[in-house]
N, C-alpha and C. Protein backbone atom coordinates (compact mmCIF):
# COMPACT_ATOMS: atom_id res chain seq x y z
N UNK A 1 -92.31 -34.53 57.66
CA UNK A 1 -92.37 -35.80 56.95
C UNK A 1 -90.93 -36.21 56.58
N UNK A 2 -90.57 -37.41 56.80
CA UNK A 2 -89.26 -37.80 56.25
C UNK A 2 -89.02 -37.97 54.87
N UNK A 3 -87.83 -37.80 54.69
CA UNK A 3 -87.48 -38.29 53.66
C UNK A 3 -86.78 -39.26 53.34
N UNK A 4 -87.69 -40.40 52.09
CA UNK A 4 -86.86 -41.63 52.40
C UNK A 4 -85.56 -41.64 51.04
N UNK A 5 -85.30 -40.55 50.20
CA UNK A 5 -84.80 -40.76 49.13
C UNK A 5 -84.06 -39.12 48.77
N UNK A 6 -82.58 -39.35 48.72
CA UNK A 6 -82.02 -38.02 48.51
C UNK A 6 -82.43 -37.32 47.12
N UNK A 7 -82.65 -35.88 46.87
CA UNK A 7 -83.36 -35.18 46.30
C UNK A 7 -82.25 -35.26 44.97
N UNK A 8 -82.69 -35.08 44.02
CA UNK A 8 -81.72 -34.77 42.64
C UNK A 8 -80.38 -34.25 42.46
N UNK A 9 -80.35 -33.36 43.19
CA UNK A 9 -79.37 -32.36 43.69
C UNK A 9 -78.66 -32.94 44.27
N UNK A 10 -79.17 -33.93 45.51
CA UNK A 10 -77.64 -34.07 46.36
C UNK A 10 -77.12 -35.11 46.00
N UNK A 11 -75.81 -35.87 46.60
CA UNK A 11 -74.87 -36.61 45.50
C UNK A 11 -75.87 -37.91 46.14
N UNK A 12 -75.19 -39.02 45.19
CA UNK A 12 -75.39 -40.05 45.17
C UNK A 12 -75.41 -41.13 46.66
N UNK A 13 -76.11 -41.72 46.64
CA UNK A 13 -75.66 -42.78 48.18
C UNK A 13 -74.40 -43.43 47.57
N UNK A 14 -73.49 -43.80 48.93
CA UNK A 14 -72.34 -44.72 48.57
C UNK A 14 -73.19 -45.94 48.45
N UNK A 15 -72.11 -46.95 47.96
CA UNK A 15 -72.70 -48.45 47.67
C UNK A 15 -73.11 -49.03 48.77
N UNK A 16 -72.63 -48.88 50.16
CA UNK A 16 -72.82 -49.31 51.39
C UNK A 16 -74.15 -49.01 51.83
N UNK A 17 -74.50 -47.73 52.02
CA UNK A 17 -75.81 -46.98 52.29
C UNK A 17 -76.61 -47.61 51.28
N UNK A 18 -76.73 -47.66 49.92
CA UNK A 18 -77.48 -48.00 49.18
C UNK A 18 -77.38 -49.63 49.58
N UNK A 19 -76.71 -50.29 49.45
CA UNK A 19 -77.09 -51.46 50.03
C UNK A 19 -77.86 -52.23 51.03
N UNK A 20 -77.99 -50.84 52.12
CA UNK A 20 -78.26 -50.76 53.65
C UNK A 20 -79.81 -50.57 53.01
N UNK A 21 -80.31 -49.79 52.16
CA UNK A 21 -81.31 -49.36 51.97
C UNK A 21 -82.02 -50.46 51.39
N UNK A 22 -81.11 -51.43 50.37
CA UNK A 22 -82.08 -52.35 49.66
C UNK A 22 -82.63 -53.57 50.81
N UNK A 23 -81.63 -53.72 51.89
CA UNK A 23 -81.70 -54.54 52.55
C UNK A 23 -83.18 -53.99 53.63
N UNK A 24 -83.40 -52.73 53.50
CA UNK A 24 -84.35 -52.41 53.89
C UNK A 24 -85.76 -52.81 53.56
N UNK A 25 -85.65 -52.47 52.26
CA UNK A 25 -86.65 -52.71 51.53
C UNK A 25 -87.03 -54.43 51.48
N UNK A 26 -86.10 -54.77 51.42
CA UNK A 26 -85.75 -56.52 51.07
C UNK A 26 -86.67 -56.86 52.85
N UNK A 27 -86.49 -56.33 53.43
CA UNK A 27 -87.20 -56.63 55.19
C UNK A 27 -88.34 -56.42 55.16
N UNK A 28 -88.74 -55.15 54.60
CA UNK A 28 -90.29 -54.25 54.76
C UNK A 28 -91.23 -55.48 53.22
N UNK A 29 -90.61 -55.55 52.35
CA UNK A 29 -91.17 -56.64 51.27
C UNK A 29 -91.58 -58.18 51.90
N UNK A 30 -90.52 -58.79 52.98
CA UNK A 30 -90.41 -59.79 52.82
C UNK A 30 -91.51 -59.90 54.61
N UNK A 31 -91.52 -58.92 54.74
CA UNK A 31 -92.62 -58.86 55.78
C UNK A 31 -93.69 -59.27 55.58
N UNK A 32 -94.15 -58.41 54.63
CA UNK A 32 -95.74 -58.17 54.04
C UNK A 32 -95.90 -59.35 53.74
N UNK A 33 -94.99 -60.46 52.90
CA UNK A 33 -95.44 -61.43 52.32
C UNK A 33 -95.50 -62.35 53.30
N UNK A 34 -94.59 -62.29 54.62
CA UNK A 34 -95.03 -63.63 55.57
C UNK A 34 -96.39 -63.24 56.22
N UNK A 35 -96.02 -62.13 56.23
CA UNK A 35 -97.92 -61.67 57.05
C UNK A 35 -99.08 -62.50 56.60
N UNK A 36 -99.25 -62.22 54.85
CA UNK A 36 -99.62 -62.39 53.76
C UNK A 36 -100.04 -63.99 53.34
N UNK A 37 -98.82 -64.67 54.20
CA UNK A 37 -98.83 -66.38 53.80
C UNK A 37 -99.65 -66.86 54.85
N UNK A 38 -99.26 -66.21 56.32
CA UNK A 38 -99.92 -66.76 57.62
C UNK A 38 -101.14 -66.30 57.31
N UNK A 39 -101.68 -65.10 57.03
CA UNK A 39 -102.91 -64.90 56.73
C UNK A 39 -103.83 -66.11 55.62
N UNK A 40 -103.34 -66.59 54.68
CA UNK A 40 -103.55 -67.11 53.53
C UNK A 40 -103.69 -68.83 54.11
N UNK A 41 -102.76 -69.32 54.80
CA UNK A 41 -102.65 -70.32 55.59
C UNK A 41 -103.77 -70.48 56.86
N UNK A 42 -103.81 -69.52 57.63
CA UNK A 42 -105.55 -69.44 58.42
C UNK A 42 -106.37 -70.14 57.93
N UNK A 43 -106.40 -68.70 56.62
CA UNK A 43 -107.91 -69.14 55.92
C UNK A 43 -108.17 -70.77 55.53
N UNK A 44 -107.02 -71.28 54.63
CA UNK A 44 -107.23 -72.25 54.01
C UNK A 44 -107.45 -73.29 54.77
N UNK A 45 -106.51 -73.07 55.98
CA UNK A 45 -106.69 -74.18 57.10
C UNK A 45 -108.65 -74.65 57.58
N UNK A 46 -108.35 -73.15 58.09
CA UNK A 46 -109.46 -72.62 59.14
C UNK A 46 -111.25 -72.92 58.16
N UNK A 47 -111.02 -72.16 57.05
CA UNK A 47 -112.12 -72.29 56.22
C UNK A 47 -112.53 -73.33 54.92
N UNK A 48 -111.07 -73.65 54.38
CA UNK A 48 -111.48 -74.77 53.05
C UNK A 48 -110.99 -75.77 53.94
N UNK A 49 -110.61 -76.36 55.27
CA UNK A 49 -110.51 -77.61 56.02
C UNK A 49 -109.06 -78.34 55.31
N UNK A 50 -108.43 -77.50 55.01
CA UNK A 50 -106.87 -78.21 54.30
C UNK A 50 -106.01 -78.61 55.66
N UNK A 51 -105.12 -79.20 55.07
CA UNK A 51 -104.15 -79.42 56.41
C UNK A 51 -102.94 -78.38 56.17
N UNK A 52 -102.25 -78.44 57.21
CA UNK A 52 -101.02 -77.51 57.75
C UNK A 52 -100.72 -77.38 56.18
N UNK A 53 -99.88 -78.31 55.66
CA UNK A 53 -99.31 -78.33 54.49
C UNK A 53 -99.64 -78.13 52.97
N UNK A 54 -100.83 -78.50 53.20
CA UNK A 54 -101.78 -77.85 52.17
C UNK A 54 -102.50 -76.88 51.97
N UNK A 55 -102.62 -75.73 53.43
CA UNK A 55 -102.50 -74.83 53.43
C UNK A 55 -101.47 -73.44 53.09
N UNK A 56 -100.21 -74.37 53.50
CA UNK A 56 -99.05 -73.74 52.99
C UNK A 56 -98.66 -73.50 51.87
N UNK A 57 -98.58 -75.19 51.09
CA UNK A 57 -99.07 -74.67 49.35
C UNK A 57 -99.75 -73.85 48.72
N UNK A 58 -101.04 -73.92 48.91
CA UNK A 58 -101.78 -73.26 48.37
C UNK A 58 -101.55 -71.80 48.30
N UNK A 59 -101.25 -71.16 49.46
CA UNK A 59 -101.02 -69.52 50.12
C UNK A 59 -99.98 -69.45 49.27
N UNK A 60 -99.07 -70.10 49.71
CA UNK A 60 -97.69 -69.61 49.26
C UNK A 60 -97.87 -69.79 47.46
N UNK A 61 -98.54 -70.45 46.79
CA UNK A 61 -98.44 -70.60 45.13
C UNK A 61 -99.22 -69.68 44.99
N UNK A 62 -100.24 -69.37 45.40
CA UNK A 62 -101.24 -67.87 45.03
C UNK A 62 -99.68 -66.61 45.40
N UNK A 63 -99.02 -66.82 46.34
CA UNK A 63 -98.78 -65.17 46.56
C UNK A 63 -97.39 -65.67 45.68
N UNK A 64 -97.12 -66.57 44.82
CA UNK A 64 -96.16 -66.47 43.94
C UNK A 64 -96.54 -66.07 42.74
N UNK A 65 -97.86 -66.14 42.58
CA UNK A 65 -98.40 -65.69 41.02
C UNK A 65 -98.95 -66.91 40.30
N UNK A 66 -99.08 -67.84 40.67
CA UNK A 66 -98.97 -68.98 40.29
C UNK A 66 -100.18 -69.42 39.67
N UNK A 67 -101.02 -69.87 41.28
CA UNK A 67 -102.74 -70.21 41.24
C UNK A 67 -102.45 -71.65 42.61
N UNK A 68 -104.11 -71.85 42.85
CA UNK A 68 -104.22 -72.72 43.82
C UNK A 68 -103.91 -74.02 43.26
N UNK A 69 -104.26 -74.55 44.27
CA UNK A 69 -103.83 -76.06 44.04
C UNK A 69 -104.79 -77.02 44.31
N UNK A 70 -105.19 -77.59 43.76
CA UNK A 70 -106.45 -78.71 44.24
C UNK A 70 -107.86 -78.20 43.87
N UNK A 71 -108.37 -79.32 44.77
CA UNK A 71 -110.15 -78.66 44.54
C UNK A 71 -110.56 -77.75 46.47
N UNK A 72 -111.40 -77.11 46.51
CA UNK A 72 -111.83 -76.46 47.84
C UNK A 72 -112.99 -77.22 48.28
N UNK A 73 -113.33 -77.74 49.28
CA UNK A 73 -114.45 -78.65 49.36
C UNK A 73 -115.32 -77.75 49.78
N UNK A 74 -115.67 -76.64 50.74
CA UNK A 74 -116.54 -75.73 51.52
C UNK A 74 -116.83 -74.41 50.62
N UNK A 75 -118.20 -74.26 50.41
CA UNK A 75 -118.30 -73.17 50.01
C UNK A 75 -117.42 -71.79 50.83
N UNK A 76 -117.62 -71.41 52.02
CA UNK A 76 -116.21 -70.29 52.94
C UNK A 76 -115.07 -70.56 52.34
N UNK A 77 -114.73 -71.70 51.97
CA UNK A 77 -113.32 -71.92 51.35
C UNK A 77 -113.09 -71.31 49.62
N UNK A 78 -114.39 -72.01 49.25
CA UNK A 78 -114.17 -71.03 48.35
C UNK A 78 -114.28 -69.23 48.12
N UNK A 79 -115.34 -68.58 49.03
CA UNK A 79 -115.42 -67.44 49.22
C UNK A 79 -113.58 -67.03 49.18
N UNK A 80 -113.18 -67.97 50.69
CA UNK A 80 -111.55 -67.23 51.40
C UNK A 80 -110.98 -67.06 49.44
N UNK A 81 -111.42 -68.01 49.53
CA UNK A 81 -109.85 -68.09 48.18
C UNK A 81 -109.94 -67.36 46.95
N UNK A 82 -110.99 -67.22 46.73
CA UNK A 82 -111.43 -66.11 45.80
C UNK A 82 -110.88 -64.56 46.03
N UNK A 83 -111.35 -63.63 47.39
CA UNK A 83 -110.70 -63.18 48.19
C UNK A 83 -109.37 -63.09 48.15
N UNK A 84 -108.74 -63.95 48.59
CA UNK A 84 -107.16 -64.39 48.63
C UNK A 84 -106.15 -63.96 47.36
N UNK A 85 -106.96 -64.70 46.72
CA UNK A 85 -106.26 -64.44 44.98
C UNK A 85 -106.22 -63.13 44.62
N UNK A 86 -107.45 -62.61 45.21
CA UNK A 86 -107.51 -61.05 44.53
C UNK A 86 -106.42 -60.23 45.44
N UNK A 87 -105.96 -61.06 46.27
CA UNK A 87 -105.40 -59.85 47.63
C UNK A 87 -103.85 -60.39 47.22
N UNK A 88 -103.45 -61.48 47.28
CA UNK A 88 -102.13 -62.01 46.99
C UNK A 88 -101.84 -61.24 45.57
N UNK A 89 -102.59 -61.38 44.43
CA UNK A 89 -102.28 -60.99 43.44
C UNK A 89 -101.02 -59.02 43.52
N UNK A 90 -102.63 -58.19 44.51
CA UNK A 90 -102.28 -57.17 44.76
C UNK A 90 -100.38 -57.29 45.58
N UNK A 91 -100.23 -58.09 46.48
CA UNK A 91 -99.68 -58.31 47.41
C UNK A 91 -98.45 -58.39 46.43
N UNK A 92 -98.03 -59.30 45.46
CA UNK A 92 -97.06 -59.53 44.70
C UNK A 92 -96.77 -58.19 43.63
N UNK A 93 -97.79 -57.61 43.31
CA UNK A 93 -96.86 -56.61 42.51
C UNK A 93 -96.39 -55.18 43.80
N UNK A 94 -96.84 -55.30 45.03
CA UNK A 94 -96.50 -54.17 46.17
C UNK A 94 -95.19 -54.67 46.46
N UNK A 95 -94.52 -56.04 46.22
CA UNK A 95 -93.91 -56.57 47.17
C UNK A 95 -92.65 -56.55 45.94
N UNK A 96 -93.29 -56.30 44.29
CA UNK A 96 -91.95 -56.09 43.88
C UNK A 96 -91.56 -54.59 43.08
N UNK A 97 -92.76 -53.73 43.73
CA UNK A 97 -92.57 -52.45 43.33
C UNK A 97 -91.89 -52.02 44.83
N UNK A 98 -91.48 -52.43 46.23
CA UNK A 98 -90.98 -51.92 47.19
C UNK A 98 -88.82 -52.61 47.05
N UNK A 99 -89.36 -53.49 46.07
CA UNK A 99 -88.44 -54.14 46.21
C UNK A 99 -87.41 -53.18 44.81
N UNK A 100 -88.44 -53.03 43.77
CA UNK A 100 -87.57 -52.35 42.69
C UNK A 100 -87.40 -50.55 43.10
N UNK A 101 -87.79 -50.44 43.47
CA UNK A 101 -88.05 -48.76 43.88
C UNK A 101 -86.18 -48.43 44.47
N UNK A 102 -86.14 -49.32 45.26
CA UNK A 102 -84.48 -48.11 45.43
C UNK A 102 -83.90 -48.41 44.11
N UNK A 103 -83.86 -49.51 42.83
CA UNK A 103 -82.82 -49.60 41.89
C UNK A 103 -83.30 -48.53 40.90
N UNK A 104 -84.51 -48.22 41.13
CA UNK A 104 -85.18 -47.54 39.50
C UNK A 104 -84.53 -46.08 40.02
N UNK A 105 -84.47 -45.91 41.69
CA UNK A 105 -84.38 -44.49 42.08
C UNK A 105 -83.01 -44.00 41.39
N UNK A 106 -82.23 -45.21 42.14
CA UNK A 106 -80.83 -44.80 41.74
C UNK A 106 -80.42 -44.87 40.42
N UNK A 107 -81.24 -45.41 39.34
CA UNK A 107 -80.61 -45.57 38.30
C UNK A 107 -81.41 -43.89 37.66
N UNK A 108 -82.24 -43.84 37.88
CA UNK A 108 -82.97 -42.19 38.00
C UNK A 108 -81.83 -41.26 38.14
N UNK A 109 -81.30 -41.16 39.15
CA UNK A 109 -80.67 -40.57 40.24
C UNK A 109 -79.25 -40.13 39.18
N UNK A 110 -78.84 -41.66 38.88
CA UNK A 110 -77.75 -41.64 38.21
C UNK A 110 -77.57 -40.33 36.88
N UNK A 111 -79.04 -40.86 36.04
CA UNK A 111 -78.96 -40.12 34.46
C UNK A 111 -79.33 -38.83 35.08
N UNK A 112 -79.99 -38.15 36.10
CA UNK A 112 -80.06 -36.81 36.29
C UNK A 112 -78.59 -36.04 36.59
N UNK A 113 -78.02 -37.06 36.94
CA UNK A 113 -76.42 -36.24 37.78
C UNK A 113 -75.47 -36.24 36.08
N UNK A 114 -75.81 -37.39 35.39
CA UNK A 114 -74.95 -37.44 34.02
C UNK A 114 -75.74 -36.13 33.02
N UNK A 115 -76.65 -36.34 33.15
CA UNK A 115 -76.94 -35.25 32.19
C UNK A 115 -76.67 -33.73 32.80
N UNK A 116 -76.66 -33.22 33.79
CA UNK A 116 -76.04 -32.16 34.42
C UNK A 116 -77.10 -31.37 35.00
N UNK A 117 -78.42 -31.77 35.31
CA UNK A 117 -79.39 -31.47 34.78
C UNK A 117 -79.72 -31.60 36.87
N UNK A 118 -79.14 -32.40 37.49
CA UNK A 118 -78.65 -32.66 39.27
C UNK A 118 -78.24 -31.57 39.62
N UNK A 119 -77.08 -30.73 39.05
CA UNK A 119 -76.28 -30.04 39.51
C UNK A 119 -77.16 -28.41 39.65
């Protein structure tokens, strides 16, 4: 199994590597959420009968935390969006626990090496 995060013990990432890493994370986060919008955009299209753009709103203000927008005319539309909300909701705190995870590591990382406790 890999390892995605150096162990207590060993030294610190340089700023470069650690940068390399957030930018990682910043890719693998910002994935999920376009997946997440096109998925969200389908539905709304496909099932509550919205257009391009009002599909886009809608997806994209649910997976900001926000809430929908308008009224849903189709009962499926309302099913999708009900659905949706519960999944975007999930989607936004994955997308900023992948995103905070290398700063909490390193700042982790940091107080184990200061307290001596790394070594």
């Amino acid at each position: 199994m890999p390892v995605l995060y150096e162990h207590r013990r060993q030294p610190m990432l340089s700023r470069r590597k650690f940068a390399h890493r957030l930018g990682r994370h910043f890719l693998i986060a910002s994935g999920v959420v376009l997946i997440s919008l096109v998925i969200g955009m389908l539905g709304y299209h496909y099932l509550a009968h919205f257009a391009w753009i009002d599909s886009f709103l809608n997806a994209a203000m649910l997976l900001g935390g926000m809430g929908p927008v308008g009224d849903i005319p189709t009962q499926s539309g309302k099913v999708f969006a009900g659905l949706y909300a519960l999944y975007a909701g999930l989607v936004l705190i994955a997308a900023a626990a992948v995103l905070l995870t290398p700063v909490l590591h390193r700042v982790m990382h940091r107080l184990h090496l200061e307290d001596g406790k790394g070594k």
